[in-house]
N, C-alpha and C. Protein backbone atom coordinates (compact mmCIF):
# COMPACT_ATOMS: atom_id res chain seq x y z
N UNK A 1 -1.81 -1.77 -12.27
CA UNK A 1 -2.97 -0.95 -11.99
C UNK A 1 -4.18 -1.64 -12.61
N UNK A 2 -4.81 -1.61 -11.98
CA UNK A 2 -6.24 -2.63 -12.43
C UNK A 2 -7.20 -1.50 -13.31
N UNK A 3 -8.41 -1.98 -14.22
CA UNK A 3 -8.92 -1.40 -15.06
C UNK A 3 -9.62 -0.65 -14.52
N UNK A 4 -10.43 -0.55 -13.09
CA UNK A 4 -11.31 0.58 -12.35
C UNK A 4 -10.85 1.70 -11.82
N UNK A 5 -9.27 1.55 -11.48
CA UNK A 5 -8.34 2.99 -11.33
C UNK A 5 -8.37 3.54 -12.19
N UNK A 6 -9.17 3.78 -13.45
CA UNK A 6 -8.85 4.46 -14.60
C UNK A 6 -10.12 5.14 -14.68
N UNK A 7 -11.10 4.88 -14.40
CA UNK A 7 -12.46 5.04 -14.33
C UNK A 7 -12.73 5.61 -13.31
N UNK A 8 -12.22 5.54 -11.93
CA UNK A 8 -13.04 6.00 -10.54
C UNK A 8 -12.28 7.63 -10.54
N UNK A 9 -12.93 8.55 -10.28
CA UNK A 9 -13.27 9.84 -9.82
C UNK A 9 -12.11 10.15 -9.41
N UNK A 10 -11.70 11.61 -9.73
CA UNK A 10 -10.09 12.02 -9.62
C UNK A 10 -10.39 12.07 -7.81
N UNK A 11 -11.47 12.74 -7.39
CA UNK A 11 -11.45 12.89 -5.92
C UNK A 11 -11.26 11.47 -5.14
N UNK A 12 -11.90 10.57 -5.84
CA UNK A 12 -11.29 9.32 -5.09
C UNK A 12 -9.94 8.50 -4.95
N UNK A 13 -9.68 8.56 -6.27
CA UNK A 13 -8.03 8.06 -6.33
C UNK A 13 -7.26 8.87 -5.77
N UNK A 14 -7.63 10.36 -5.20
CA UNK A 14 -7.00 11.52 -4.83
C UNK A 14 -7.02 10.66 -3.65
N UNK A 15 -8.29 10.45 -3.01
CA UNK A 15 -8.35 9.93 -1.43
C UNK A 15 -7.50 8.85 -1.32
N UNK A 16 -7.45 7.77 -2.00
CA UNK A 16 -6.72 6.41 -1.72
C UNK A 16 -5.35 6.51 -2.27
N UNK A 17 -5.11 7.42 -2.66
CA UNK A 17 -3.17 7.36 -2.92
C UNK A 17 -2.55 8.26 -2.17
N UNK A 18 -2.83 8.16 -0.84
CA UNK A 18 -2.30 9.23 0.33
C UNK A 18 -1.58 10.25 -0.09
N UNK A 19 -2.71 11.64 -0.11
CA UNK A 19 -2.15 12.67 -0.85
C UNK A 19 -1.13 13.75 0.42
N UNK A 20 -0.58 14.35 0.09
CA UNK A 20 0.21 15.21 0.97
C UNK A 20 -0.41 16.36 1.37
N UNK A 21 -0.33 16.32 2.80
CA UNK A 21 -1.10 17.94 3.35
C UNK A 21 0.07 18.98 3.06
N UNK A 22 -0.45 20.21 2.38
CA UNK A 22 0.10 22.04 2.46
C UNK A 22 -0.35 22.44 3.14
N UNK A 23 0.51 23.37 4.41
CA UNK A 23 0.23 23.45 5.77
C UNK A 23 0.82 25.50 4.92
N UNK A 24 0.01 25.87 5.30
CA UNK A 24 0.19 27.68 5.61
C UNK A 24 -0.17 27.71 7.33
N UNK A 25 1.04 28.48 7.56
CA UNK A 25 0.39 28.77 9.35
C UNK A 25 1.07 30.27 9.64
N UNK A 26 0.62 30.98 8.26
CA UNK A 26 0.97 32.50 8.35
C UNK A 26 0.20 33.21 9.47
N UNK A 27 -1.33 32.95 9.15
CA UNK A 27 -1.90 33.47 9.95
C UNK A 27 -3.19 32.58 10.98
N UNK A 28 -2.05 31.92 11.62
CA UNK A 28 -3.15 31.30 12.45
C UNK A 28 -2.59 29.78 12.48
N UNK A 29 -3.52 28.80 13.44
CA UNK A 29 -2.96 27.53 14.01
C UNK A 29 -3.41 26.63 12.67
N UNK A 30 -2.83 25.50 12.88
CA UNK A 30 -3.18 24.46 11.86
C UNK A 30 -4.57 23.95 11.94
N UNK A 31 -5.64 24.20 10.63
CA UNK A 31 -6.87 23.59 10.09
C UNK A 31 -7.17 22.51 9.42
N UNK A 32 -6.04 22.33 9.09
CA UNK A 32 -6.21 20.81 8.34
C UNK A 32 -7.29 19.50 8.61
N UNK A 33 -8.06 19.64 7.62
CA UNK A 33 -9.27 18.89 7.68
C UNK A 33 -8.93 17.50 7.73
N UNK A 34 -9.74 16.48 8.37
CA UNK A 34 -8.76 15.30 8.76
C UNK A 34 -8.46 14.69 8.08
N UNK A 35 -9.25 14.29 6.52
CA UNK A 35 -9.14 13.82 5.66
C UNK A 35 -9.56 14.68 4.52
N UNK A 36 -8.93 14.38 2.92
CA UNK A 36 -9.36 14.70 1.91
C UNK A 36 -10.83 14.81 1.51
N UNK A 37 -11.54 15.71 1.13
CA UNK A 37 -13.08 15.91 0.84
C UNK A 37 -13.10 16.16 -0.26
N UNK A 38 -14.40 15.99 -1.01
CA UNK A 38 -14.57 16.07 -2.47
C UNK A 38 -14.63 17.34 -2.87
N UNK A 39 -15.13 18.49 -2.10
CA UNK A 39 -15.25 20.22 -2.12
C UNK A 39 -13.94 20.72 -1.86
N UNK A 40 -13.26 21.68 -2.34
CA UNK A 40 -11.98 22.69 -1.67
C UNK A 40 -12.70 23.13 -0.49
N UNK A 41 -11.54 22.85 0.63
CA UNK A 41 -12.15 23.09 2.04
C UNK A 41 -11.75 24.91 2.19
N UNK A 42 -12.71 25.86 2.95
CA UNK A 42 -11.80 27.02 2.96
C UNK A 42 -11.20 27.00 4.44
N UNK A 43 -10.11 26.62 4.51
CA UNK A 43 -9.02 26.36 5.34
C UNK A 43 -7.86 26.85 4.55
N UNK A 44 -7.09 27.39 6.00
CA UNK A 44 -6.09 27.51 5.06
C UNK A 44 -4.91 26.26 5.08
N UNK A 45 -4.73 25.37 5.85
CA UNK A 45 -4.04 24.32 5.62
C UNK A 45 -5.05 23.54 4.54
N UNK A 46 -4.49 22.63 3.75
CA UNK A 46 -5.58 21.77 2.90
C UNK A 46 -4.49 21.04 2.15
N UNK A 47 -5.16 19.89 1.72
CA UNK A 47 -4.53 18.76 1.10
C UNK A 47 -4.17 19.11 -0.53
N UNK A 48 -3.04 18.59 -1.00
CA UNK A 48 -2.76 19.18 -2.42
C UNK A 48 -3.96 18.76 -3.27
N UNK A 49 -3.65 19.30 -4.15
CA UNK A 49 -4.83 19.56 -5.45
C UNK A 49 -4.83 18.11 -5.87
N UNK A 50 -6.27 17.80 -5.96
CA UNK A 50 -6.09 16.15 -6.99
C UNK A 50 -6.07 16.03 -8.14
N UNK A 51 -5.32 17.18 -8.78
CA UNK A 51 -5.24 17.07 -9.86
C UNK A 51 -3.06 16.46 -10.34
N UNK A 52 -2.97 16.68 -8.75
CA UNK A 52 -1.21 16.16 -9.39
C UNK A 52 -1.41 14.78 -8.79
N UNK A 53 -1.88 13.92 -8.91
CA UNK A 53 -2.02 12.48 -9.21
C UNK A 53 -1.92 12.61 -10.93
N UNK A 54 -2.45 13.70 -11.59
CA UNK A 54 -1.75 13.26 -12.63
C UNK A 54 -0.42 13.65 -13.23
N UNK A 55 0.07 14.50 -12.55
CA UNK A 55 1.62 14.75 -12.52
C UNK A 55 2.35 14.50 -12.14
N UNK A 56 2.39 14.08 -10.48
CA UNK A 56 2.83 13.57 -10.07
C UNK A 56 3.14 11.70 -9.39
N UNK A 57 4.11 11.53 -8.83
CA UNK A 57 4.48 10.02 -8.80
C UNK A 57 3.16 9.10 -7.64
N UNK A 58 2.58 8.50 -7.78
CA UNK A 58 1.51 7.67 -6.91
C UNK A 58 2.01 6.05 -7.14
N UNK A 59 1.29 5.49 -5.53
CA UNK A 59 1.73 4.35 -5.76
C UNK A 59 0.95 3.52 -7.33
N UNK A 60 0.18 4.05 -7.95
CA UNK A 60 0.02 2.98 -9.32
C UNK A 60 0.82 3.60 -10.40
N UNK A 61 1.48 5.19 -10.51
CA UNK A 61 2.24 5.39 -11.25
C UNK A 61 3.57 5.75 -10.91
N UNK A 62 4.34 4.84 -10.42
CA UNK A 62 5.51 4.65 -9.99
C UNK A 62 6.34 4.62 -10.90
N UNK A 63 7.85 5.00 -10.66
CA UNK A 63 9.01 4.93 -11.68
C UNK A 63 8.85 3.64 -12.19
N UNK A 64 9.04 3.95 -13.90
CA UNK A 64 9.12 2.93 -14.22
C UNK A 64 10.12 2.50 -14.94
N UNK A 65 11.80 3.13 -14.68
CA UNK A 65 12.84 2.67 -15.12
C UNK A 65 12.91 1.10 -14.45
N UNK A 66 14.03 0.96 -15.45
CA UNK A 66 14.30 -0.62 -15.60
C UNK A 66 14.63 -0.89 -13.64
N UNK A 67 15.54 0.10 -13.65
CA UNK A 67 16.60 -0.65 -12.13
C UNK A 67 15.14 -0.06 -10.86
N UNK A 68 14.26 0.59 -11.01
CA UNK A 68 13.08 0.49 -10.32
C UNK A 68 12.72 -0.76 -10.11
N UNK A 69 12.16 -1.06 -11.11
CA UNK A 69 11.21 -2.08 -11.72
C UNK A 69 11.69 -3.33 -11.41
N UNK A 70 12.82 -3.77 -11.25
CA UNK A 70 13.52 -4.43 -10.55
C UNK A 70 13.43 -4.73 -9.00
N UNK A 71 13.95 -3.52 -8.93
CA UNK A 71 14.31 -3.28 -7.34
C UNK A 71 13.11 -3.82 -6.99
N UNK A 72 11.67 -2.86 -7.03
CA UNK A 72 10.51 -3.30 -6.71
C UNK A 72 10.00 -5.00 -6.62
N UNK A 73 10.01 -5.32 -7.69
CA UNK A 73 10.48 -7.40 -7.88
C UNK A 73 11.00 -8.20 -6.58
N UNK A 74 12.07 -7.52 -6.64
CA UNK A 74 13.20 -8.12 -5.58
C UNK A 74 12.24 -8.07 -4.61
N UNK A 75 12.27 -6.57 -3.93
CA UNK A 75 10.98 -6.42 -2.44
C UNK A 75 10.25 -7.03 -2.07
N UNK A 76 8.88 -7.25 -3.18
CA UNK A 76 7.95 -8.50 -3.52
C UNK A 76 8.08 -9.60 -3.24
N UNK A 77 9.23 -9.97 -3.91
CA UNK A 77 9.92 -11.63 -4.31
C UNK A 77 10.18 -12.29 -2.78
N UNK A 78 11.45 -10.92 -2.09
CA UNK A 78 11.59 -11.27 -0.42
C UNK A 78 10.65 -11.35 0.17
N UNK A 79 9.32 -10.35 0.11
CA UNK A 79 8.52 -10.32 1.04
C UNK A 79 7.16 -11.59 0.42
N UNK A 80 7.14 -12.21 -0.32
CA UNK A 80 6.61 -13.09 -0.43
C UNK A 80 6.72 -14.38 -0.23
N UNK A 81 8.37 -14.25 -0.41
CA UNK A 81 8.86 -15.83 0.54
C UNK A 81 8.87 -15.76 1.54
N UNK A 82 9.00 -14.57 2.60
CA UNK A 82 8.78 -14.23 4.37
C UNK A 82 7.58 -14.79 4.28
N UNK A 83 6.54 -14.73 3.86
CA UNK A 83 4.84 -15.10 4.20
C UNK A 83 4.95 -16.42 3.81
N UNK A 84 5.53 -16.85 2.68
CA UNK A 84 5.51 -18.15 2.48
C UNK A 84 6.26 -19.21 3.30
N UNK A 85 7.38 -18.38 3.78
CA UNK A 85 7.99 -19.43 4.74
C UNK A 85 7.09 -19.41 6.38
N UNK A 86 6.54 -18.30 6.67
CA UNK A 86 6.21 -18.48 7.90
C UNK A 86 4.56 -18.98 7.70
N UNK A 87 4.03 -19.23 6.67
CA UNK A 87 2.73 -19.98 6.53
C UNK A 87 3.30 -21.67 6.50
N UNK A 88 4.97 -21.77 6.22
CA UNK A 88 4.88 -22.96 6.14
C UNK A 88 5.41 -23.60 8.10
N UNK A 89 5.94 -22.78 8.37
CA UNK A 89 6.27 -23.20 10.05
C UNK A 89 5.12 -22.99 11.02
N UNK A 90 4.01 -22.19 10.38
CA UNK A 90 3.00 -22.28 11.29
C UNK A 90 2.23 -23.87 10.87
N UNK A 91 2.17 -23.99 9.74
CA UNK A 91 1.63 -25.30 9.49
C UNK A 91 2.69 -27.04 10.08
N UNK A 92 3.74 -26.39 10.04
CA UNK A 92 4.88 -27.35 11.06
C UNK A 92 4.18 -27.39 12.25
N UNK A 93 4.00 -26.21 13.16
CA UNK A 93 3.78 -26.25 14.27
C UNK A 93 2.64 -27.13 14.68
N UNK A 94 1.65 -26.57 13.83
CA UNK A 94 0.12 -26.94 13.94
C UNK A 94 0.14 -28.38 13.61
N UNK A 95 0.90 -29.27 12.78
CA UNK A 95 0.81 -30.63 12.55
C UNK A 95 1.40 -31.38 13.82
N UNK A 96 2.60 -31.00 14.21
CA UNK A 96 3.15 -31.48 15.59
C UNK A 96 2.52 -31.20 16.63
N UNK A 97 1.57 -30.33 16.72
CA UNK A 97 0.91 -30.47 17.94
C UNK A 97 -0.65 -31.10 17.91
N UNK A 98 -0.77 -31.47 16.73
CA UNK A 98 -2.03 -32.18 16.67
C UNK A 98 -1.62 -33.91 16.84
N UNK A 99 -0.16 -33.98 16.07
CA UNK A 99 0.40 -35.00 15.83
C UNK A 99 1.85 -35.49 16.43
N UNK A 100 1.67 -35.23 17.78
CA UNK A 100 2.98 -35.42 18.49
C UNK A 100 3.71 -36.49 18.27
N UNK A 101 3.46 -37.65 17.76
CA UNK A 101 4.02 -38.86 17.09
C UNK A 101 4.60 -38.74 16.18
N UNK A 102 4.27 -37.81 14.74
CA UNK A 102 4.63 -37.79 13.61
C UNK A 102 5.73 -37.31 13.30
N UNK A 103 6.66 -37.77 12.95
CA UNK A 103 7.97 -37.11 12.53
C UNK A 103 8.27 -37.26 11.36
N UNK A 104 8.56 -36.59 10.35
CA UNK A 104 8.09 -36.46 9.01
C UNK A 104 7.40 -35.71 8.21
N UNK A 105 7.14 -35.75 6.79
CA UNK A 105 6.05 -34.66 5.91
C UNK A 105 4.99 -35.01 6.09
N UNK A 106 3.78 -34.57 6.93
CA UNK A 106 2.30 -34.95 6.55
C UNK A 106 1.86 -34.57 5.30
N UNK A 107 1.14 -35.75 5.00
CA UNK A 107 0.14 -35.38 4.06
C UNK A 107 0.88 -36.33 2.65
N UNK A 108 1.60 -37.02 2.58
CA UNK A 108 2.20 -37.77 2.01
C UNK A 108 4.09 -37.46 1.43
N UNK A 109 4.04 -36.36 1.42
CA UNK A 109 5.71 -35.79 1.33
C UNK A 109 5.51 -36.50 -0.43
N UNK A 110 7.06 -36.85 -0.74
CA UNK A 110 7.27 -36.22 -2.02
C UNK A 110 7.32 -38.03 -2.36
C-alpha cells in the first residue's frame, strides 16, 4: 500500500476499492445510484457504508497470513513471467520480420 492511501479521504478509497451495493427492494424497484457519492444517497438501495474499509477485507488490506501471502507471490510470479514471456516472442516476431535473414539472438546474444 503506498503512503497516499493513508491520507486520501475515506469517501475516496471507499470509491476505488469496489465497494459492495445493499439492495432493499421491500418497497419498490431497484435505485441504486450508479456509482458511490460522497453524500448518503436517500435511496433505498445504496452502497455499504465507507466506513467498513476499515473493518473490513480491501484489496490493500488483504489477508495477511503466511499461506495468503504466498499464494498471492505465486499469482504475481506466474503472471509476470506470462507478460515477460510474451514481451519476449513479440520481440522474436518483430526481429524476424524486420530481419528475415537473421537466425539467431539479435543484438549480440550472450
Amino acid at each position: 500500500m503506498s503512503r497516499t492511501d493513508k491520507t486520501k479521504p475515506l469517501w475516496v478509497r471507499h470509491a476505488e476499492h469496489d465497494p459492495r451495493p445493499v439492495h432493499d427492494h421491500r418497497h419498490g424497484p431497484c435505485d441504486l445510484p450508479p456509482r458511490p457519492t460522497r453524500e448518503a444517497p436517500e435511496t433505498r438501495c445504496r452502497w455499504e457504508h465507507p466506513g467498513m474499509l476499515l473493518f473490513g477485507h480491501t484489496c490493500c488490506a488483504g489477508c495477511n497470513a503466511r499461506a495468503c501471502v504466498k499464494e498471492r507471490q505465486d499469482m504475481v510470479r506466474a503472471a509476470n513471467r506470462k507478460e515477460r514471456y510474451a514481451g519476449r516472442r513479440e520481440a522474436r516476431r518483430l526481429a524476424t520480420a524486420l530481419h528475415p535473414g537473421c537466425r539467431g539472438v539479435v543484438g549480440g546474444g550472450r
